[in-house]
C-alpha atoms as a PDB file:
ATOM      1  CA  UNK A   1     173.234  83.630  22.416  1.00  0.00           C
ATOM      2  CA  UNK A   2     173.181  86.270  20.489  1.00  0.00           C
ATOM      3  CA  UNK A   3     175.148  89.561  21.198  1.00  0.00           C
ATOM      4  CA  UNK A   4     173.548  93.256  20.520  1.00  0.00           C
ATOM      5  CA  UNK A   5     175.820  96.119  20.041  1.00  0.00           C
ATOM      6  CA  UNK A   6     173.239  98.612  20.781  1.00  0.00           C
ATOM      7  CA  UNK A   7     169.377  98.473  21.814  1.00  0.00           C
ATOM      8  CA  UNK A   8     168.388  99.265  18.078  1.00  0.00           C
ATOM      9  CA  UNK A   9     169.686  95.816  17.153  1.00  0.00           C
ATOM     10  CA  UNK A  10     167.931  94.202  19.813  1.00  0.00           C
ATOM     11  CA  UNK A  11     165.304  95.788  19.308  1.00  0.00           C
ATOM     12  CA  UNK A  12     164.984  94.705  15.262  1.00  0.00           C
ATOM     13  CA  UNK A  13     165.860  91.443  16.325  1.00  0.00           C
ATOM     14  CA  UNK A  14     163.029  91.059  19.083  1.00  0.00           C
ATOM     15  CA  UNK A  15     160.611  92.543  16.083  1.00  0.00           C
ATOM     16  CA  UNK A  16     161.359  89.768  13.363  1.00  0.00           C
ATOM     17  CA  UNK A  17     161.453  87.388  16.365  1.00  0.00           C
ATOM     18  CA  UNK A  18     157.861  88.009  16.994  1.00  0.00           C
ATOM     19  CA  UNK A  19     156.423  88.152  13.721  1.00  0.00           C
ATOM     20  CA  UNK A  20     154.802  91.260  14.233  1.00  0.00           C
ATOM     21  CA  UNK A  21     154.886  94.183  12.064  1.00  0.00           C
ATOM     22  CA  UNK A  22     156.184  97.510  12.497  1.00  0.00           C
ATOM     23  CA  UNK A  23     153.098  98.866  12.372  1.00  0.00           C
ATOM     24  CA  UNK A  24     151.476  96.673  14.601  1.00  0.00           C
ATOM     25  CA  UNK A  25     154.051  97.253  17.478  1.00  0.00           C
ATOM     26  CA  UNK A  26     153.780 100.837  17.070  1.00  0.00           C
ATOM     27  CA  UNK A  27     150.276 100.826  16.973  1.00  0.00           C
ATOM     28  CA  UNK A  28     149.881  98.816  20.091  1.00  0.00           C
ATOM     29  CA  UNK A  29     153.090 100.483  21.871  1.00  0.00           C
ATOM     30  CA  UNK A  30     151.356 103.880  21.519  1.00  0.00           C
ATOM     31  CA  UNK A  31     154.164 105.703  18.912  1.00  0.00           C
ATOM     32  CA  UNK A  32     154.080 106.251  15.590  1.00  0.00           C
ATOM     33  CA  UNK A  33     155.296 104.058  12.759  1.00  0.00           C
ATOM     34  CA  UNK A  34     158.179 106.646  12.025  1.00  0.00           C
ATOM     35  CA  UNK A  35     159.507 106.749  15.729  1.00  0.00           C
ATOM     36  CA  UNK A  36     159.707 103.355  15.852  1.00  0.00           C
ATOM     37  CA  UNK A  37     161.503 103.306  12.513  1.00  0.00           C
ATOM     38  CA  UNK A  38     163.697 105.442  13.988  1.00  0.00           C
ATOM     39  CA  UNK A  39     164.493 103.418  16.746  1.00  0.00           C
ATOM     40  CA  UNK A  40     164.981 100.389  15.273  1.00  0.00           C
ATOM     41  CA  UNK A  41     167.743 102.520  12.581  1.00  0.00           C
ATOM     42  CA  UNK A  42     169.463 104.071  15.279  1.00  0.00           C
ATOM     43  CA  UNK A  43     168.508 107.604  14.536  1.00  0.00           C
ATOM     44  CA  UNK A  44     166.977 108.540  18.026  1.00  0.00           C
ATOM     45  CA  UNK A  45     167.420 106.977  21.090  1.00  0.00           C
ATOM     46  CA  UNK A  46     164.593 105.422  23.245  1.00  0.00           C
ATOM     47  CA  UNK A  47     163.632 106.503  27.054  1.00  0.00           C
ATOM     48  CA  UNK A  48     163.633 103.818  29.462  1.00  0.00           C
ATOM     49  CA  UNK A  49     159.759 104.268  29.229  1.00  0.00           C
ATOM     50  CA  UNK A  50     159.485 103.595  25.710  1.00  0.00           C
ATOM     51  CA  UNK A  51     161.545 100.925  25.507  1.00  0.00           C
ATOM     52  CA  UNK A  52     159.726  99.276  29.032  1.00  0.00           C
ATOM     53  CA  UNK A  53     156.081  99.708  26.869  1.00  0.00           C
ATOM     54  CA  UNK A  54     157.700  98.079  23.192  1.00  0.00           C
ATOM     55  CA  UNK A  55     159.236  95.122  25.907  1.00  0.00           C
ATOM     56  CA  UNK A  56     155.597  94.532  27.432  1.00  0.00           C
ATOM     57  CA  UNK A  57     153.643  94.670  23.602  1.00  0.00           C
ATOM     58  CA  UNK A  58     156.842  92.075  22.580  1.00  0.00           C
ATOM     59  CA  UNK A  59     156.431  89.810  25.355  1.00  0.00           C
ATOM     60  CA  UNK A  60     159.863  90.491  26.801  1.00  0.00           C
ATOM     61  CA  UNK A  61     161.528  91.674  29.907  1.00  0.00           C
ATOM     62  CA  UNK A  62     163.399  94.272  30.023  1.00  0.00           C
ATOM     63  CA  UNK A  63     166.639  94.544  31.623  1.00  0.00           C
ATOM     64  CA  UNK A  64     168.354  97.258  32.568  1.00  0.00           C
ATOM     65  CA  UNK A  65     172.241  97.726  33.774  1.00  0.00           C
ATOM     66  CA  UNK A  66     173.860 101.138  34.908  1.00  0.00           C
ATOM     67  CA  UNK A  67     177.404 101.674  33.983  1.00  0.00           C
ATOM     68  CA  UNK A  68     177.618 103.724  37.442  1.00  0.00           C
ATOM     69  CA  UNK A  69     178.927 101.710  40.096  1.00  0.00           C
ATOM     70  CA  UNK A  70     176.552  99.917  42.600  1.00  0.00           C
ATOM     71  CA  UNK A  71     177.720 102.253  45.831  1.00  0.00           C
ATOM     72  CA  UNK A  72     176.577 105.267  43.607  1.00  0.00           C
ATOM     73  CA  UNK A  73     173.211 103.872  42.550  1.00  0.00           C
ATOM     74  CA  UNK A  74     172.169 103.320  46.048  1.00  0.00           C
ATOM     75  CA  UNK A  75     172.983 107.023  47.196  1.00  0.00           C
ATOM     76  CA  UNK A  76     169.252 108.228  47.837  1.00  0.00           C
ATOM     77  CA  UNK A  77     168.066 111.414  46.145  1.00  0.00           C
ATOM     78  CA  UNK A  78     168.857 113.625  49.152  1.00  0.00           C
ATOM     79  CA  UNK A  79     172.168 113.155  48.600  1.00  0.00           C
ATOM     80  CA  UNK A  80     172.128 115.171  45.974  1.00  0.00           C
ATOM     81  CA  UNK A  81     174.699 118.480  46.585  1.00  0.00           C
ATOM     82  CA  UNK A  82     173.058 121.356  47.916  1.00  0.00           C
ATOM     83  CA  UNK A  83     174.156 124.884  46.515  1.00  0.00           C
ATOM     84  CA  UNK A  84     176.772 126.436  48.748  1.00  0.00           C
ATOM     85  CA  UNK A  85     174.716 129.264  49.885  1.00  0.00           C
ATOM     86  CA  UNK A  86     177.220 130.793  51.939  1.00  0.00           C
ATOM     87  CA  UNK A  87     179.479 131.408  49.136  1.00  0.00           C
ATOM     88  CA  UNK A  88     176.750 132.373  47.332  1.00  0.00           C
ATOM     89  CA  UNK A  89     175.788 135.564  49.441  1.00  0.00           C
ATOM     90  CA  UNK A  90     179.591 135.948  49.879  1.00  0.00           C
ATOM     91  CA  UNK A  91     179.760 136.710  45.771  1.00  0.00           C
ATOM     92  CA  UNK A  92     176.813 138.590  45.545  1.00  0.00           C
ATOM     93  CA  UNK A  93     178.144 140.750  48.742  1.00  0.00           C
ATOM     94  CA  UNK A  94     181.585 141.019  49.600  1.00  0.00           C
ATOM     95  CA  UNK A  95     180.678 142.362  53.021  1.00  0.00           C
ATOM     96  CA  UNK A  96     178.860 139.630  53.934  1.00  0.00           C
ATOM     97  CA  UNK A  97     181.643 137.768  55.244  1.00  0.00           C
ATOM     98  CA  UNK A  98     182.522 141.330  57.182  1.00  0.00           C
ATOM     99  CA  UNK A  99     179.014 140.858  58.721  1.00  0.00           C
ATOM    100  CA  UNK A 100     176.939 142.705  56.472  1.00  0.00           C
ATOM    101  CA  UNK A 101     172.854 141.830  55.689  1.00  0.00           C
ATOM    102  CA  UNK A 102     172.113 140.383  52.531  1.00  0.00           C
ATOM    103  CA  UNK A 103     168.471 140.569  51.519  1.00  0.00           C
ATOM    104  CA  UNK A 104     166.360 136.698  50.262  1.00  0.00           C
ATOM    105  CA  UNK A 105     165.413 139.057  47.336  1.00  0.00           C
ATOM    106  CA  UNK A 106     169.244 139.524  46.531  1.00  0.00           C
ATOM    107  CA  UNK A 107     170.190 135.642  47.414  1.00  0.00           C
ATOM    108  CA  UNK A 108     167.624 133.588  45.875  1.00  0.00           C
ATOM    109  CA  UNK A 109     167.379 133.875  42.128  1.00  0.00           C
ATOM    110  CA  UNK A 110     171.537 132.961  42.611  1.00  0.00           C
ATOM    111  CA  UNK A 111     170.602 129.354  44.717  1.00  0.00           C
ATOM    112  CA  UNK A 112     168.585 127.142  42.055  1.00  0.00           C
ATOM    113  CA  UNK A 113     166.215 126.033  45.129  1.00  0.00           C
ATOM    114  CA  UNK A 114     162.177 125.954  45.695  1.00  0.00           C
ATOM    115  CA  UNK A 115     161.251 128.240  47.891  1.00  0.00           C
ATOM    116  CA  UNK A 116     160.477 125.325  50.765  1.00  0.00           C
ATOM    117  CA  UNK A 117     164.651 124.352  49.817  1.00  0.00           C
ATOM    118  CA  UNK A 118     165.754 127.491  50.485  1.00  0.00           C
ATOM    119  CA  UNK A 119     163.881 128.378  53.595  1.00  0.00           C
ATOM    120  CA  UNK A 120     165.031 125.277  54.549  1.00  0.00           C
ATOM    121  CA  UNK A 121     168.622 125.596  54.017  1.00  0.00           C
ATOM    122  CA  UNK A 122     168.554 129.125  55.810  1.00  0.00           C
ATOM    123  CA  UNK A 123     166.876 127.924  58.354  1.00  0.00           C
ATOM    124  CA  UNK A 124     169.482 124.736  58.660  1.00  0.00           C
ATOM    125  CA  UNK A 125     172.195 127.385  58.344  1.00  0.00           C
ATOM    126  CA  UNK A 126     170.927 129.554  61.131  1.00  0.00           C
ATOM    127  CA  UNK A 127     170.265 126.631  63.504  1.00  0.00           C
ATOM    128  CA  UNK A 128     173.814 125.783  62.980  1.00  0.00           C
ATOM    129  CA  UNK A 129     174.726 129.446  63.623  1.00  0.00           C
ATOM    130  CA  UNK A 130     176.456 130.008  60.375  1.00  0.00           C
ATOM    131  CA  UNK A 131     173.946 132.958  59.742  1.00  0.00           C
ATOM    132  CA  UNK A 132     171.998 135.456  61.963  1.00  0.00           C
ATOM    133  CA  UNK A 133     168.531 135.745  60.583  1.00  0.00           C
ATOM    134  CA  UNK A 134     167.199 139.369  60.171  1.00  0.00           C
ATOM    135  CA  UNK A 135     163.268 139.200  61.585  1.00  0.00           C
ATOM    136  CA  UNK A 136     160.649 141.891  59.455  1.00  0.00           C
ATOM    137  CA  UNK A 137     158.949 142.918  62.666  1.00  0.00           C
ATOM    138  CA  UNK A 138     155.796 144.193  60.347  1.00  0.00           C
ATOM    139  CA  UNK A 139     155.091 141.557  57.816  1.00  0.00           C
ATOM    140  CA  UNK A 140     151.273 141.495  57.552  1.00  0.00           C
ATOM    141  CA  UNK A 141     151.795 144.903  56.284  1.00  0.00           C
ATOM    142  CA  UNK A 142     153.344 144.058  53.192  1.00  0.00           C
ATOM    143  CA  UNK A 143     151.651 142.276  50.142  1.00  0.00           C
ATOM    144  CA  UNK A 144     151.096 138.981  49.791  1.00  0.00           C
ATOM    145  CA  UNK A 145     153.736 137.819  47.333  1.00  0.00           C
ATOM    146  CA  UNK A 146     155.854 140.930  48.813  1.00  0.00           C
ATOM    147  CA  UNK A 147     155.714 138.384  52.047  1.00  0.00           C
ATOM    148  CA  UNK A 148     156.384 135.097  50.044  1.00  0.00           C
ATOM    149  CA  UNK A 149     159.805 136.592  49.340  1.00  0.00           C
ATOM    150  CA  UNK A 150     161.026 136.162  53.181  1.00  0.00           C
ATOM    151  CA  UNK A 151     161.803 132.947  55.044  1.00  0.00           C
ATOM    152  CA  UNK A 152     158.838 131.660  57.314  1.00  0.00           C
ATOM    153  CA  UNK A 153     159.695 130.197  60.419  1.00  0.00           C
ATOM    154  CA  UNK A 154     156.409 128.938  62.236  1.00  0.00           C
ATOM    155  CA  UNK A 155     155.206 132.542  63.144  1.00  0.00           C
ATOM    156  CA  UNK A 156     158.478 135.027  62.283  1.00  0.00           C
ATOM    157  CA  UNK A 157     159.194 136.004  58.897  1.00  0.00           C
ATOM    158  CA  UNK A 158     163.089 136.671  58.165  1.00  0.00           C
ATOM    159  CA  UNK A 159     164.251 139.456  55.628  1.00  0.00           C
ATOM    160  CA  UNK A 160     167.746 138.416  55.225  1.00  0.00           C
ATOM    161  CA  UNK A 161     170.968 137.330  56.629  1.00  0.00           C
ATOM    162  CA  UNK A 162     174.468 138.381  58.144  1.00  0.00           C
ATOM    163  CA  UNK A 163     176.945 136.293  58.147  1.00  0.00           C
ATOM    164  CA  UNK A 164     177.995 134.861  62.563  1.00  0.00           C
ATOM    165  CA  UNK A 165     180.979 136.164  63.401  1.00  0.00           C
ATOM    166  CA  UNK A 166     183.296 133.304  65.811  1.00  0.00           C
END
């Protein structure tokens, strides 16, 4: 058996395996003649996508191992760590922690979240009384996207946050 340093050499080696030509495998793979040249020299990497579509026109399968360990492949994608809002608001207002309401308008732009995300994560914070949520008591008088700027909850729209005091 034959070992491969990198994917490039398996990759030149599956080609001269198969008898087909360069052109032929880029033709039917969907790239160009030059990306595959590059490929097979080294010069630019290949997606897993790429190199799943040049494994299905070669007649091979295509393998893949992760150099993460098993427990951390399996973590599901909402695992992924969620901005720390609170000390978020806390560096964009110092008197937040003091009790002080910080405006979505202010918070936002800071958080890296869709809008669902972040009403979400307010919302999540205020359930677990973290936050007070400030209600707009009149918001069908403001503008549409003046009104996608607060956090909907079912029927209330919320303006900003203060920081629960224990």
């Amino acid at each position: 058996m034959t070992t491969h340093n990198t994917l490039s050499d398996t990759l030149r080696d599956a080609i001269q395996s198969s008898g087909m030509t360069c052109y032929a495998l880029a033709n039917k793979a969907g790239l160009s003649q030059s990306v595959l040249s590059r490929f097979t020299s080294g010069e630019r990497d290949i997606s897993l996508g790429t190199a799943g579509k040049l494994a299905a026109v070669l007649g091979l399968e295509l393998v893949t191992r992760s150099a993460r360990p098993a427990a951390a492949r399996r973590k599901p994608a909402a695992a992924k760590a969620k901005p720390d809002i609170l000390r978020i608001i806390s560096e964009i207002d110092s008197g937040f922690n003091r009790g002080a309401l910080v405006t979505f308008s202010q918070i936002r732009p800071h958080c890296g979240l869709s809008k669902k995300a972040f009403d979400a994560e307010l919302l999540r914070l205020a359930r677990a009384e973290l936050v007070c949520l400030h209600r707009h008591d009149f918001p069908h008088s403001l503008k549409p996207d003046e009104r996608d700027q607060l956090v909907r909850s079912e029927n209330e729209y919320f303006i900003g946050c203060a920081r629960r005091r224990r």
